[in-house]
Protein backbone atom coordinates (compact mmCIF):
# COMPACT_ATOMS: atom_id res chain seq x y z
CA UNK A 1 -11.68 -2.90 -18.69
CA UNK A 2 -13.93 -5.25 -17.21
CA UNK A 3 -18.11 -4.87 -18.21
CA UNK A 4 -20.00 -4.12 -15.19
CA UNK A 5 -21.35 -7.36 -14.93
CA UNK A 6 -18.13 -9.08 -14.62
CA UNK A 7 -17.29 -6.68 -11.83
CA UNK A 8 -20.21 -7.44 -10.06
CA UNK A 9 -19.75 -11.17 -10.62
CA UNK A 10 -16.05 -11.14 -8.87
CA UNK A 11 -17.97 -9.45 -5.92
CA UNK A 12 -21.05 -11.83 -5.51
CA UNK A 13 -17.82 -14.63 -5.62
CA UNK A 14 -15.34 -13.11 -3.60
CA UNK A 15 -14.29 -13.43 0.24
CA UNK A 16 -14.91 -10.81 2.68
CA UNK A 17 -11.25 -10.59 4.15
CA UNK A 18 -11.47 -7.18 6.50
CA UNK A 19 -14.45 -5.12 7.38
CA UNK A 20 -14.54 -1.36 6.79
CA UNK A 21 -14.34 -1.97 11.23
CA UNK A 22 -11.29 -3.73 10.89
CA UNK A 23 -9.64 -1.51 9.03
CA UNK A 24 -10.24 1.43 10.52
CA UNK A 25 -9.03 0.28 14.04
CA UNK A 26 -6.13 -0.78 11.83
CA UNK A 27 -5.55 2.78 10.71
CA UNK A 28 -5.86 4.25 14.37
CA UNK A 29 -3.12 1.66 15.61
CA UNK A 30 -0.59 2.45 12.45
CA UNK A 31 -1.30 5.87 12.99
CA UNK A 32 -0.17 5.83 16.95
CA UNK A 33 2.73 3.33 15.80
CA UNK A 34 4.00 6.00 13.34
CA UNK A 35 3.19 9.23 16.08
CA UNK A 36 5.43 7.81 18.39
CA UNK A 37 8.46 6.72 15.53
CA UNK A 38 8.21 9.96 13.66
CA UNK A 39 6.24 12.85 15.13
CA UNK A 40 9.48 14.69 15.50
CA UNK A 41 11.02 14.41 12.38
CA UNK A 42 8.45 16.23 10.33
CA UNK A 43 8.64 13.74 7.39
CA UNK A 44 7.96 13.90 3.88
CA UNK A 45 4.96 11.12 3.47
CA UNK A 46 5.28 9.73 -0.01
CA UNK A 47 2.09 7.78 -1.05
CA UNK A 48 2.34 5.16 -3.93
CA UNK A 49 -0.03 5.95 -6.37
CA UNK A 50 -2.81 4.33 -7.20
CA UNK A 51 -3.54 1.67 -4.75
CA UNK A 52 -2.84 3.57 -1.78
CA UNK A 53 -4.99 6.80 -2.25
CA UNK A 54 -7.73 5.12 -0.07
CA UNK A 55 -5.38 4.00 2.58
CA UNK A 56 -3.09 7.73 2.52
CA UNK A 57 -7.00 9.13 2.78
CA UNK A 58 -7.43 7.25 6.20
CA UNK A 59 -4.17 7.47 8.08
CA UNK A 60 -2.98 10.69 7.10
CA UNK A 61 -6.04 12.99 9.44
CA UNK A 62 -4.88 10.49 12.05
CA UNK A 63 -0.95 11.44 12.19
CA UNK A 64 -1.62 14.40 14.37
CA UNK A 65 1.70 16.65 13.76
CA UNK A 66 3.47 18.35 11.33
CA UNK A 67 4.62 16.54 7.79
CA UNK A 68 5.06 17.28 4.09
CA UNK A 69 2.80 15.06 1.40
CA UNK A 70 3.94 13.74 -2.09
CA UNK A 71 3.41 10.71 -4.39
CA UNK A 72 5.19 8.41 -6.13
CA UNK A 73 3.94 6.37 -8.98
CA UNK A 74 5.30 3.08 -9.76
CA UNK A 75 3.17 0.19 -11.74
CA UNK A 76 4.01 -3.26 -11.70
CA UNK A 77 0.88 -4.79 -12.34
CA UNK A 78 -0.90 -2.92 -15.28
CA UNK A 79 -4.19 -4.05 -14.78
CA UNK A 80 -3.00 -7.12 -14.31
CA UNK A 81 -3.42 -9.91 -11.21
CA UNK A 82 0.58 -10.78 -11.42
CA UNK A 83 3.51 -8.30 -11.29
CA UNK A 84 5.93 -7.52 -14.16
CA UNK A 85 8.33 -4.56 -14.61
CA UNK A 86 8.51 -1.86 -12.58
CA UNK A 87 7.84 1.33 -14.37
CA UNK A 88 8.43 4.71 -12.52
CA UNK A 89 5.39 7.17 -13.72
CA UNK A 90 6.27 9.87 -10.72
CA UNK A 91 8.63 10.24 -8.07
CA UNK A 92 9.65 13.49 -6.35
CA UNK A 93 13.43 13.63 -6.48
CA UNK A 94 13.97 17.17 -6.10
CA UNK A 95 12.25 17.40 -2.49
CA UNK A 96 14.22 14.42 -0.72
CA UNK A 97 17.53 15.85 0.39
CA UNK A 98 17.93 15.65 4.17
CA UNK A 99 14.70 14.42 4.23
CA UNK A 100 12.59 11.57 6.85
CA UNK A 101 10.31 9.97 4.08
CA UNK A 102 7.77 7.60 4.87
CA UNK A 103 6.57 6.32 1.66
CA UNK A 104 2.77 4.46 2.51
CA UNK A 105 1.89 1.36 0.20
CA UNK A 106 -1.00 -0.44 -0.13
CA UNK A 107 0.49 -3.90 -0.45
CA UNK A 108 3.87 -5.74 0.58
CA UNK A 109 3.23 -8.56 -1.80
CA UNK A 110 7.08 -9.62 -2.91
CA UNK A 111 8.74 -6.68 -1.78
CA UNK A 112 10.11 -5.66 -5.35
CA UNK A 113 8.78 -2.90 -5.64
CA UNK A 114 8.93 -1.12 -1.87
CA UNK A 115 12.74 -2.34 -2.09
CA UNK A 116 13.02 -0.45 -5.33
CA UNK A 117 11.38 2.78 -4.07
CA UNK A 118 13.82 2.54 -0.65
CA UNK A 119 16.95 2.64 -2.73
CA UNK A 120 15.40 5.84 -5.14
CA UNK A 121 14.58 7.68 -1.94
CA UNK A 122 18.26 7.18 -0.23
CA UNK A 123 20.03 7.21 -3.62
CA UNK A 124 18.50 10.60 -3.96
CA UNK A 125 19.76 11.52 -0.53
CA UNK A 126 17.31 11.08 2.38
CA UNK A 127 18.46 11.71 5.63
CA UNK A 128 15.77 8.30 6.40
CA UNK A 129 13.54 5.88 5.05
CA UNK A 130 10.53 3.89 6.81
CA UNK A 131 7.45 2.40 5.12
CA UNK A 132 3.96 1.86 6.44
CA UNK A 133 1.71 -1.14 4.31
CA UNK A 134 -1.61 -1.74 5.29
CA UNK A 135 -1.39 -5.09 3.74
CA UNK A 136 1.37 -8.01 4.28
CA UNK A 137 0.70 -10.68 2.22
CA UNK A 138 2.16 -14.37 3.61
CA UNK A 139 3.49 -15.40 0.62
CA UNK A 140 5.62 -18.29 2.40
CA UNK A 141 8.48 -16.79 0.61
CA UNK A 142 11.56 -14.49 1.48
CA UNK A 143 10.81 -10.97 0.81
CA UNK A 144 13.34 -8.73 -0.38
CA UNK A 145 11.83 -6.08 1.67
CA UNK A 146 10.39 -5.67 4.90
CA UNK A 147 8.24 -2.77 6.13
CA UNK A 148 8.46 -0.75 9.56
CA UNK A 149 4.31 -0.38 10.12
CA UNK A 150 2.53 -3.24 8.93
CA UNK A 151 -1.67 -2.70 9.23
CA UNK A 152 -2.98 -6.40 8.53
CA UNK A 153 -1.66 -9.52 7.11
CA UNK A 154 -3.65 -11.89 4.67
CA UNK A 155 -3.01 -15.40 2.96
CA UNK A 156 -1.24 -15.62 -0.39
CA UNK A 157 -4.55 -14.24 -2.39
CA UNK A 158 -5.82 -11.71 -4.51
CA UNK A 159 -6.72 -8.91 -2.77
CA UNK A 160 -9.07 -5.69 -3.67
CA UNK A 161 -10.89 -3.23 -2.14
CA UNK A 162 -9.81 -0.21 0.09
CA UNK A 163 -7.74 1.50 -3.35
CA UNK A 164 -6.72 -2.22 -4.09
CA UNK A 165 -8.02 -3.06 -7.44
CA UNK A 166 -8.97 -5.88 -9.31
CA UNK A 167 -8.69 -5.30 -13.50
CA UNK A 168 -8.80 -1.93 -12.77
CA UNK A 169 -12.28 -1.98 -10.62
CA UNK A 170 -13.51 -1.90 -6.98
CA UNK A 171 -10.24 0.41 -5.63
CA UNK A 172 -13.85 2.18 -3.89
CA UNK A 173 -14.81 -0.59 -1.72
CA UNK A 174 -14.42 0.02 2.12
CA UNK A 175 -13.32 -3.52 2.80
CA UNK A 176 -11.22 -5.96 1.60
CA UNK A 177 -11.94 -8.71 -0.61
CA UNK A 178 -10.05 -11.98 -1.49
CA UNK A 179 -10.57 -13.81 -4.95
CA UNK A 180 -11.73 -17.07 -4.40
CA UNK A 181 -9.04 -19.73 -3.12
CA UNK A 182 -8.42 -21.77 -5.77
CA UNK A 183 -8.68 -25.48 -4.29
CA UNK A 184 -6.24 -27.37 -3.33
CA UNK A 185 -4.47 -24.15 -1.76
């Protein structure tokens, strides 16, 4: 855990990526995407926990018609700025037979982990599977995954802010942040 100096420190140095504005425009648009895909399938929503608590807090008064809410919890990161192992904390496998599921992420970073979730939900016999990120990160790279509602898309940077965190701190902020670009990139 970071001291709360430190925290404060990546703030005062960090980039201002999306307004609290931007995003919530952002929410209204994924939101009208999504009505018009899914607002007759009555789907299970699936947010992954933690990073997407802020995000699932926005859209979901904005999808005006009838679903079912759950969570998943998956970690890759552990505090960490780089991904590892995917370890599965939570997932709702009794509840996804038949079902539409719309599983909401925070961040498409390398796909790994959205691509990993996909193939629980249908393995465990959803009827359907769509994802809604409000971040796509341009990594320059292939991505194993690729999701059906994509909010905004940033550079290949550190993100926090908006249930994004950074060492654990500043999931609370209403915008998004970058880390510094380190230079040359």
């Amino acid at each position: 855990m970071l001291t709360r100096e430190k925290t404060e420190q990546i703030l005062r140095t960090a980039d201002l990526m999306y307004s609290f504005e931007t995003i919530e425009a952002t929410m209204q648009r994924l939101a009208d995407e999504i009505t018009d895909k899914l607002s007759t399938q009555c789907p299970l929503v699936l947010c992954v926990m933690k990073g997407s608590i802020v995000f699932a807090g926005h859209l979901l008064p904005k999808l005006t018609f009838p679903l079912n809410f759950d969570y998943v919890q998956v970690s890759r990161y552990h505090n960490k700025i780089s991904g590892g192992e995917i370890d599965w904390l939570m997932f709702p496998q009794d509840e996804l037979k038949d079902q539409v599921v719309l599983v909401i992420d925070d961040i498409l970073d390398e796909g790994i982990t959205l691509a990993e979730i996909r193939k629980k939900v249908l393995d465990c016999g959803a009827r359907s599977f769509y994802s809604a990120v409000l971040i796509d990160k341009d990594t320059g790279k292939v991505k194993s995954f690729q999701a059906d509602f994509v909010g905004l898309t940033l550079p290949d940077r550190y993100v926090f802010g908006f249930g994004m965190d950074i060492h654990g701190a500043w999931r609370n902020l209403p915008a998004i942040y970058a880390l510094p670009s380190e230079p040359g990139k």
